[in-house]
Protein backbone atom coordinates (compact mmCIF):
# COMPACT_ATOMS: atom_id res chain seq x y z
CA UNK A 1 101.48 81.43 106.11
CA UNK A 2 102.21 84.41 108.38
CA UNK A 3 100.32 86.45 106.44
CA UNK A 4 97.11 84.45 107.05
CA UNK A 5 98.36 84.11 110.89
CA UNK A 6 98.23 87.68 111.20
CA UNK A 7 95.16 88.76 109.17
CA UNK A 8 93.29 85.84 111.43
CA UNK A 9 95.24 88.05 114.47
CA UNK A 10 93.72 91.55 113.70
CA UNK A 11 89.95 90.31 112.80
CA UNK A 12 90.52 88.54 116.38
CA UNK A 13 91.50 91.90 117.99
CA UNK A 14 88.93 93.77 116.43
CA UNK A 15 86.04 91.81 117.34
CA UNK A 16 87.41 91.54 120.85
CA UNK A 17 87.53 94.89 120.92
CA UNK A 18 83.89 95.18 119.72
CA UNK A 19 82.59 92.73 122.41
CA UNK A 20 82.42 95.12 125.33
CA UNK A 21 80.24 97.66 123.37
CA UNK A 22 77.66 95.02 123.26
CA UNK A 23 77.20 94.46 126.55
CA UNK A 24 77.85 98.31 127.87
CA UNK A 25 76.40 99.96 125.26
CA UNK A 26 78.42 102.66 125.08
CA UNK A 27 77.66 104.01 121.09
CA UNK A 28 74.30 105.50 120.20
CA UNK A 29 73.13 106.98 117.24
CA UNK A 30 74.00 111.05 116.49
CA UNK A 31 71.73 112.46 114.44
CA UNK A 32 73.51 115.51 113.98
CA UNK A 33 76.57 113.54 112.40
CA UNK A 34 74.44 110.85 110.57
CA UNK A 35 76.44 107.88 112.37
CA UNK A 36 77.15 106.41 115.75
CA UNK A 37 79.19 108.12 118.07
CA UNK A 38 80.70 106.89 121.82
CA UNK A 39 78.14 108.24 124.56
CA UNK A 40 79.32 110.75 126.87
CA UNK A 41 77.54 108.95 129.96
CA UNK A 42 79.80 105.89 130.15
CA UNK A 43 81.79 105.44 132.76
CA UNK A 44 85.38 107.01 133.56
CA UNK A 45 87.17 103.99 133.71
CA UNK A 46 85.54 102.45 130.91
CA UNK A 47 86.72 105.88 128.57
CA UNK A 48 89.99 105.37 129.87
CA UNK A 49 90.06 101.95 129.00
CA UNK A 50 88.40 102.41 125.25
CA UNK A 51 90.80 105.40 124.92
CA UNK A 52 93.95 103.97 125.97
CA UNK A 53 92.91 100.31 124.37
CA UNK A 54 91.76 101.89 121.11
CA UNK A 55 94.44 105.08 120.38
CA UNK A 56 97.20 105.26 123.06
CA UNK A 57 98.02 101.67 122.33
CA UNK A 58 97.60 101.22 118.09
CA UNK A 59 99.77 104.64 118.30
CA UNK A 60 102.74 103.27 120.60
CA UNK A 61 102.70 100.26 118.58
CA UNK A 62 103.00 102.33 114.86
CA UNK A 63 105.77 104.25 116.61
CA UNK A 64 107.36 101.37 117.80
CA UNK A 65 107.32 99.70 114.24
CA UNK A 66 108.00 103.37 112.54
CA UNK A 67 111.08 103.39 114.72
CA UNK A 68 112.59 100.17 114.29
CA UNK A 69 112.35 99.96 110.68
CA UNK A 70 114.03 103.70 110.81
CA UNK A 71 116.90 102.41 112.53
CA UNK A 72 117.75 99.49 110.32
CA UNK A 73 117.66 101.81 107.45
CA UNK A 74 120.07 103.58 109.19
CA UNK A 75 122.32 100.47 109.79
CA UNK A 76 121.93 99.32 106.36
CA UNK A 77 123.23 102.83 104.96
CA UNK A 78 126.00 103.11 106.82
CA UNK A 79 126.95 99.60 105.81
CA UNK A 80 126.27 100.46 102.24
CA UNK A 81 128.14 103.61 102.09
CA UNK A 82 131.75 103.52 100.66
């Protein structure tokens, strides 16, 4: 059941986090890489926000996890250890 909670949870962030894009209209097609790319004529604060939003944050969050599950693997060593 959490599984399904949090599959439902990330399709839910993503396509929030595809909404703005269709009303700024911030990606346009790059010929020279074949796909669409983030136009360099959007606004500052909307780059910060798409940059912070869409790799500062996931990043922090990995870390977090990363971290965590390092330090109970710690704890459970030392409590295995003779």
């Amino acid at each position: 059941k959490n599984s399904v909670c949090y599959v439902l949870l990330i399709w839910a962030l993503t396509v929030l986090a595809i909404v703005p894009n269709l009303f700024v209209g911030s990606l346009q097609y790059d010929p020279r890489v074949y796909s669409c790319t983030f136009e360099q004529s959007a606004s500052s604060a909307y780059t910060i926000a798409v940059v912070f939003f869409h790799f500062i944050l996931p990043i922090m969050i990995v870390t977090y996890c990363y971290l965590r599950i390092w330090v109970l693997v710690i704890q459970v060593r030392r409590r295995v250890k003779p």
